[in-house]
C-alpha atoms as a PDB file:
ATOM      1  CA  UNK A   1     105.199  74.045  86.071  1.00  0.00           C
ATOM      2  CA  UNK A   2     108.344  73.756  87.731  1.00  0.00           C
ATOM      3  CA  UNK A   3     109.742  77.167  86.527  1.00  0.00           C
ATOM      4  CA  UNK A   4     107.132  79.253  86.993  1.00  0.00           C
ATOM      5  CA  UNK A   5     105.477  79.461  90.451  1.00  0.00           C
ATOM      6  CA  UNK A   6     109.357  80.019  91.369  1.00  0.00           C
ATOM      7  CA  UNK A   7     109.860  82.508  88.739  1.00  0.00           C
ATOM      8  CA  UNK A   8     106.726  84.810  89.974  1.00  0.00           C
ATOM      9  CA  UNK A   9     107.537  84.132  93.370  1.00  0.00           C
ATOM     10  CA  UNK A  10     111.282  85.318  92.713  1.00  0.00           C
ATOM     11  CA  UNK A  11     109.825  88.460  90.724  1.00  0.00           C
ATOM     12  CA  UNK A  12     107.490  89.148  93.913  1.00  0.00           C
ATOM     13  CA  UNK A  13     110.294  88.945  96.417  1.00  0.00           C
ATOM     14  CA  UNK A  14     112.659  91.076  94.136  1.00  0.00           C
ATOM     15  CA  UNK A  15     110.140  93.685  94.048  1.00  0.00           C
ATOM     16  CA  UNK A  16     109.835  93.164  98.264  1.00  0.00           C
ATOM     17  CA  UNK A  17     112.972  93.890  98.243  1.00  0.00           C
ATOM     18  CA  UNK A  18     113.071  96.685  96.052  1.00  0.00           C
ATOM     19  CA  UNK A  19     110.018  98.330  98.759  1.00  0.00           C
ATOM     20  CA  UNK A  20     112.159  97.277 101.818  1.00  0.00           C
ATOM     21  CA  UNK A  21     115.134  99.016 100.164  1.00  0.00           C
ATOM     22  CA  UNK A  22     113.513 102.000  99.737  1.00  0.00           C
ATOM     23  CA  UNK A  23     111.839 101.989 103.032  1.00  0.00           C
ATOM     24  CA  UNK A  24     114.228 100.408 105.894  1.00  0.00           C
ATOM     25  CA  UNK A  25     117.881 100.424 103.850  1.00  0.00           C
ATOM     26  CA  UNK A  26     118.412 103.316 102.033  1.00  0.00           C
ATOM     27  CA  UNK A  27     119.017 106.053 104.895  1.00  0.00           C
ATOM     28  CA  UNK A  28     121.275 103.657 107.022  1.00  0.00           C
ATOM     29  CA  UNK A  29     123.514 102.202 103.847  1.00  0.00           C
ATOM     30  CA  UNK A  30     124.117 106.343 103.263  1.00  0.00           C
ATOM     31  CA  UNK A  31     124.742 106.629 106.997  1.00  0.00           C
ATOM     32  CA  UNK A  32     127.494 103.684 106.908  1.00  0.00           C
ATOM     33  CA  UNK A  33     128.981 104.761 103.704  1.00  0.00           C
ATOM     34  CA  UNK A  34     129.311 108.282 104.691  1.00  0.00           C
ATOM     35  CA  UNK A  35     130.853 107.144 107.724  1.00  0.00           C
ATOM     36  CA  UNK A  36     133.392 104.957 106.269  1.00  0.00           C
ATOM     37  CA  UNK A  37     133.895 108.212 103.417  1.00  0.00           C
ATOM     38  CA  UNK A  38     135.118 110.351 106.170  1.00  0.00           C
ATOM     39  CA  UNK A  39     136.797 107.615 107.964  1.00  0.00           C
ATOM     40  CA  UNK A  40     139.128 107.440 104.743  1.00  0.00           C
ATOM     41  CA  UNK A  41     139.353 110.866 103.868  1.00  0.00           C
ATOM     42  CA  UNK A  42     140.562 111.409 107.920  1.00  0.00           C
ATOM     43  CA  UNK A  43     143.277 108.894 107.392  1.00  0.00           C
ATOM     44  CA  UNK A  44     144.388 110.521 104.340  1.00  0.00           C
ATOM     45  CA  UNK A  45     144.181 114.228 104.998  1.00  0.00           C
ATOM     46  CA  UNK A  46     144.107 114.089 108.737  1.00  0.00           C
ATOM     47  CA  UNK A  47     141.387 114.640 111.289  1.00  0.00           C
ATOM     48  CA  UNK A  48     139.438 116.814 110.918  1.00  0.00           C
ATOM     49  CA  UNK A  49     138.940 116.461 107.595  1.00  0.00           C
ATOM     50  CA  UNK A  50     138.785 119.388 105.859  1.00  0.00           C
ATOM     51  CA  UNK A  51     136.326 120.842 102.988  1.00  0.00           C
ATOM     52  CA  UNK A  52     137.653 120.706 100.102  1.00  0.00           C
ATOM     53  CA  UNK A  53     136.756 119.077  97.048  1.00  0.00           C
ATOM     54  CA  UNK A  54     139.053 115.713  97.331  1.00  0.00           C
ATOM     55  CA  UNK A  55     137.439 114.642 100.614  1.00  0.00           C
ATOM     56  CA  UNK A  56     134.253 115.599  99.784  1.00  0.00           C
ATOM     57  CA  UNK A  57     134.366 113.438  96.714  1.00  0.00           C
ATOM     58  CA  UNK A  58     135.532 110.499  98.937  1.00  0.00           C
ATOM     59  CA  UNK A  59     132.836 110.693 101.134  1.00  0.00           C
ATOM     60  CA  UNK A  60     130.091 111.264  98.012  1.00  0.00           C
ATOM     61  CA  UNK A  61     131.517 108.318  96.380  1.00  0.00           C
ATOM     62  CA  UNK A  62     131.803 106.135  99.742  1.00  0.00           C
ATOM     63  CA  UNK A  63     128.035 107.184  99.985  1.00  0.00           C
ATOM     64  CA  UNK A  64     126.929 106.298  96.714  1.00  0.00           C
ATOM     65  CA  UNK A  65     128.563 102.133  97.412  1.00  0.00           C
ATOM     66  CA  UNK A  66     126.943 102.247 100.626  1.00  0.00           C
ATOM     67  CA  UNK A  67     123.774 102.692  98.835  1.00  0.00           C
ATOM     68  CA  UNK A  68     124.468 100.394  96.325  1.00  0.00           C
ATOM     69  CA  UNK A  69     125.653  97.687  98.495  1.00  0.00           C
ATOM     70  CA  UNK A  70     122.201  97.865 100.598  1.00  0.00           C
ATOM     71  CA  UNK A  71     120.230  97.564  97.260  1.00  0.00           C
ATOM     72  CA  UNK A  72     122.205  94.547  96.420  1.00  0.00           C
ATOM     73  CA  UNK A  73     121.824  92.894  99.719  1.00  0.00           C
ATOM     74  CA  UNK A  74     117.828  93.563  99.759  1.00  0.00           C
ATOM     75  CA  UNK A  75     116.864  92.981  96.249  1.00  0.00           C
ATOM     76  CA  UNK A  76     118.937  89.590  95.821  1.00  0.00           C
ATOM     77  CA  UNK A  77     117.875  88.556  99.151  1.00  0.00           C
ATOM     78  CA  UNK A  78     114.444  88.910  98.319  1.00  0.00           C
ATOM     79  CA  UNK A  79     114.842  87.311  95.366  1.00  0.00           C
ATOM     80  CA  UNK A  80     116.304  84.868  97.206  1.00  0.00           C
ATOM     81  CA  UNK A  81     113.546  84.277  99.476  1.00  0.00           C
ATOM     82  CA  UNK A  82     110.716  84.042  97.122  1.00  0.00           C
ATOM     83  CA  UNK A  83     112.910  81.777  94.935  1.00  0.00           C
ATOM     84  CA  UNK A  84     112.771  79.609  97.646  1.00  0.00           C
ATOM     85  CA  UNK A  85     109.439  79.768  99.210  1.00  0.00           C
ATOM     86  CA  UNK A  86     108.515  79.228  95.246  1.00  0.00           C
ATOM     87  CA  UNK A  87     110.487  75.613  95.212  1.00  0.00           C
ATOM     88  CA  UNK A  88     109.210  74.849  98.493  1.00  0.00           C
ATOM     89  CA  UNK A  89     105.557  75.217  97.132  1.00  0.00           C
ATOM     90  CA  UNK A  90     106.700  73.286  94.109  1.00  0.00           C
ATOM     91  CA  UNK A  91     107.878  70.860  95.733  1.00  0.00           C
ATOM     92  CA  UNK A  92     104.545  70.104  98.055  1.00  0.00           C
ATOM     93  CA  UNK A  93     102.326  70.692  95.151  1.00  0.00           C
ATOM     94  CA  UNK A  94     104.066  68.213  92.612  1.00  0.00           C
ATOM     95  CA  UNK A  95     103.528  65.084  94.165  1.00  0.00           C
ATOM     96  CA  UNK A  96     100.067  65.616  94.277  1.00  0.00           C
ATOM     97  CA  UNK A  97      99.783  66.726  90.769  1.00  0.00           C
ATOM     98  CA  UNK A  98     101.461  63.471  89.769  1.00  0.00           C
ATOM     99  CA  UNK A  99      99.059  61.513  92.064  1.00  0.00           C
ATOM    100  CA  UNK A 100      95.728  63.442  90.545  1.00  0.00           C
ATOM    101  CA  UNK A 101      97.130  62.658  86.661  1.00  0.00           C
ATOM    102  CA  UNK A 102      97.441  58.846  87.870  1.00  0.00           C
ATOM    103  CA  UNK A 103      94.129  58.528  89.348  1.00  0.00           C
ATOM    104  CA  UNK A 104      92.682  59.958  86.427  1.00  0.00           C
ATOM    105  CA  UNK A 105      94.798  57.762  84.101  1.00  0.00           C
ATOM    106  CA  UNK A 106      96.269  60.781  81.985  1.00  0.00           C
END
């Protein structure tokens, strides 16, 4: 029993975290990566950077990890969370299975 209330619970909060992802991280982890993109390409090509391709690709690419980087953060810290609201529940809930098999002497 042990395994699998915190198994669904993890799946549940993954898949909260893939929603909140999509609905509160992905336009500010493109903002932030853009912003560190240009920050780069302007201390490697000067300010103000320029558009051609090489700076363009830094700040598509810079993008693209900020992006990433907020999907990691939300999806394992959902995962996270309903792992452990899963072994909380586990843990309340066992010792009171245990007690119910003893009274019934199973």
């Amino acid at each position: 029993m042990r395994t699998r209330i915190s198994k669904k619970l993890m799946l549940i909060g993954a898949g909260a975290g893939i929603v909140g992802f999509a609905v509160f991280g992905l336009l500010p982890g493109s903002f932030l990566g853009g912003v560190m993109g240009l920050n780069i390409a302007g201390s490697i090509f000067g300010y103000p950077v320029t558009s051609d391709l090489l700076p363009r690709i830094i700040v598509a690419a810079s993008m693209l990890v900020g992006v990433m980087v907020s999907g990691i953060i939300f999806v394992v810290g959902g995962s996270f969370i309903g792992w452990l609201l899963g072994t909380a529940i586990e843990a309340v809930a066992a010792p009171k299975a245990e007690a119910e098999k003893e009274e019934t002497g199973a």
